[in-house]
C-alpha atoms as a PDB file:
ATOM      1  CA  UNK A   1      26.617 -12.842 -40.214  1.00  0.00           C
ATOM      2  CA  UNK A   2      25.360  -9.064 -39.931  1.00  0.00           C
ATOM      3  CA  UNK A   3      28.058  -8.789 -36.935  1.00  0.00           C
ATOM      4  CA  UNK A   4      31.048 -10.275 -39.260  1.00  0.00           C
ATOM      5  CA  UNK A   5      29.630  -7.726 -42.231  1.00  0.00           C
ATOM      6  CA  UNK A   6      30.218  -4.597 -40.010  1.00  0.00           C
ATOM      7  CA  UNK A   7      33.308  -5.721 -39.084  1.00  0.00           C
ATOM      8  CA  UNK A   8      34.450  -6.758 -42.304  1.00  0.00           C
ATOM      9  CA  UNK A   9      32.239  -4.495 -44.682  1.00  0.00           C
ATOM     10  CA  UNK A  10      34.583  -5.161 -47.928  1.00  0.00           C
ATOM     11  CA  UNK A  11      34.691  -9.027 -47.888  1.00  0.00           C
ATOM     12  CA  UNK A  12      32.381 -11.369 -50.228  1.00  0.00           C
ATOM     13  CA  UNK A  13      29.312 -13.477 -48.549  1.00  0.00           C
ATOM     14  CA  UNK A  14      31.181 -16.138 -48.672  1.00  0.00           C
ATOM     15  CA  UNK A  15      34.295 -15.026 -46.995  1.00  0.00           C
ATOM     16  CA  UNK A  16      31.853 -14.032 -44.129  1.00  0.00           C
ATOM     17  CA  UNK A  17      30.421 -17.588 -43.460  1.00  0.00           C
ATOM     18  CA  UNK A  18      33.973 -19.047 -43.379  1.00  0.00           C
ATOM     19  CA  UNK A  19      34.571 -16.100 -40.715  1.00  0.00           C
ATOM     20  CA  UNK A  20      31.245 -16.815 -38.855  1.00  0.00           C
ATOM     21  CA  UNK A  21      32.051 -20.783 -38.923  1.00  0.00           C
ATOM     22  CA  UNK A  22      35.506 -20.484 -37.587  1.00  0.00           C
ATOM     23  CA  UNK A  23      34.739 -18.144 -34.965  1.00  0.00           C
ATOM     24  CA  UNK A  24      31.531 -20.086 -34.056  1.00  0.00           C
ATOM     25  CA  UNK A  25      34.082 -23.369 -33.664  1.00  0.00           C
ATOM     26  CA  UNK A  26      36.002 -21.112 -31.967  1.00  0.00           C
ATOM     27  CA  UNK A  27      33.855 -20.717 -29.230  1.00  0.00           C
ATOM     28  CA  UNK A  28      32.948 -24.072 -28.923  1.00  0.00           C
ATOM     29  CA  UNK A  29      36.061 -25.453 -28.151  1.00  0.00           C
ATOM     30  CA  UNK A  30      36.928 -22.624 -26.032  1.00  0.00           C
ATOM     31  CA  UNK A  31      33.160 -23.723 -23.916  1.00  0.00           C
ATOM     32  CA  UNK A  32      34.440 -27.216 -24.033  1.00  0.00           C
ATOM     33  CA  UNK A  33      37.669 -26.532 -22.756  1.00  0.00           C
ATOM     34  CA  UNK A  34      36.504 -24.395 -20.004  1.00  0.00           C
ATOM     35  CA  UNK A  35      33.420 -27.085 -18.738  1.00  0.00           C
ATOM     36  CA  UNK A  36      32.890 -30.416 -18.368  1.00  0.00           C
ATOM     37  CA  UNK A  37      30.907 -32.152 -21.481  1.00  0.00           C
ATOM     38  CA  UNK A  38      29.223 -35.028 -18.707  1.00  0.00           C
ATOM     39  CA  UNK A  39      25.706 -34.396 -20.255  1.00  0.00           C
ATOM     40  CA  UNK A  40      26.433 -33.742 -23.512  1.00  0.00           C
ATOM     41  CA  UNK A  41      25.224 -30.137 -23.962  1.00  0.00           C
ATOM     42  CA  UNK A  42      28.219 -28.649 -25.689  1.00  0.00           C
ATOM     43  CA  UNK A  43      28.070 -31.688 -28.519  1.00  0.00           C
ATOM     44  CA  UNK A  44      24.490 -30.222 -28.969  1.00  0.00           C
ATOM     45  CA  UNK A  45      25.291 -26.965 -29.270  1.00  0.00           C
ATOM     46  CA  UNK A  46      28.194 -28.017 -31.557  1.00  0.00           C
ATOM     47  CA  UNK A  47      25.431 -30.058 -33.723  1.00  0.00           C
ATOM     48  CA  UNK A  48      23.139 -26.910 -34.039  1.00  0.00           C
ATOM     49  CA  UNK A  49      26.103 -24.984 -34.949  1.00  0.00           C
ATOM     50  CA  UNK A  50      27.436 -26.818 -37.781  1.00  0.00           C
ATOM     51  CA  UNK A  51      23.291 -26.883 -39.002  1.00  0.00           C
ATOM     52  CA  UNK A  52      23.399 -23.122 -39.242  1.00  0.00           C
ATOM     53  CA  UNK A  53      26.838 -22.940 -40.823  1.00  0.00           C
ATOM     54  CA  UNK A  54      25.199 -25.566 -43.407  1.00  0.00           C
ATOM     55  CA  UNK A  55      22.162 -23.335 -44.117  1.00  0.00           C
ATOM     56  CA  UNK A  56      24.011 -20.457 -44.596  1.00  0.00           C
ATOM     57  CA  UNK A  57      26.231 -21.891 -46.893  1.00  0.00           C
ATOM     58  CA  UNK A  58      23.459 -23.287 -48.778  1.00  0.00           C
ATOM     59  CA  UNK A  59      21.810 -20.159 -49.084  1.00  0.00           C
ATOM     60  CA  UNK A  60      24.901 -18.781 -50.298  1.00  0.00           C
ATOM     61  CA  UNK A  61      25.293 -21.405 -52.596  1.00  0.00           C
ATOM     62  CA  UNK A  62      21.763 -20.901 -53.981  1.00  0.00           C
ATOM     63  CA  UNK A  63      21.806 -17.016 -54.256  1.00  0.00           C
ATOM     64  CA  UNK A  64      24.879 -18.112 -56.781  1.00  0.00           C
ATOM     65  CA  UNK A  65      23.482 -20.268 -58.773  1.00  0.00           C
ATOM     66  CA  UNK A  66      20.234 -18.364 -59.147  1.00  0.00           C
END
C-alpha cells in the first residue's frame, strides 16, 4: 500500500487497495503461468493474498464508518 501511495500520491485509500489487489493478482497469474502449480504453492500464496486484500479493505471500510 505505502509503494502504490508514492506512486499514486493523489488517489483515495480506497482507490489504492483496488490498485494493490489487481497488481497483487497480477503477479499471481503471471507466477502461475510461468511454473508449474504440482504442489499447490501458488494456490497458497493466492489464498494469503486475497486475506490481505480482505483486511485491508476492512480496515478501510472501518476507518469510514468510524
Amino acid at each position: 500500500m505505502r509503494a502504490a501511495s508514492d506512486a499514486a500520491p493523489a488517489s483515495d485509500i480506497l482507490g489504492l487497495a483496488v490498485l494493490v489487489a489487481l497488481n497483487l493478482a497480477d503477479e499471481c497469474f503471471r507466477a502461475r503461468a510461468d511454473r508449474s502449480d504440482a504442489n499447490g504453492e501458488m494456490q497458497q500464496r493466492a489464498i494469503q493474498l486475497e486475506r490481505i486484500v480482505d483486511q485491508v479493505l476492512a480496515q478501510i471500510a472501518e476507518t469510514k464508518a468510524g
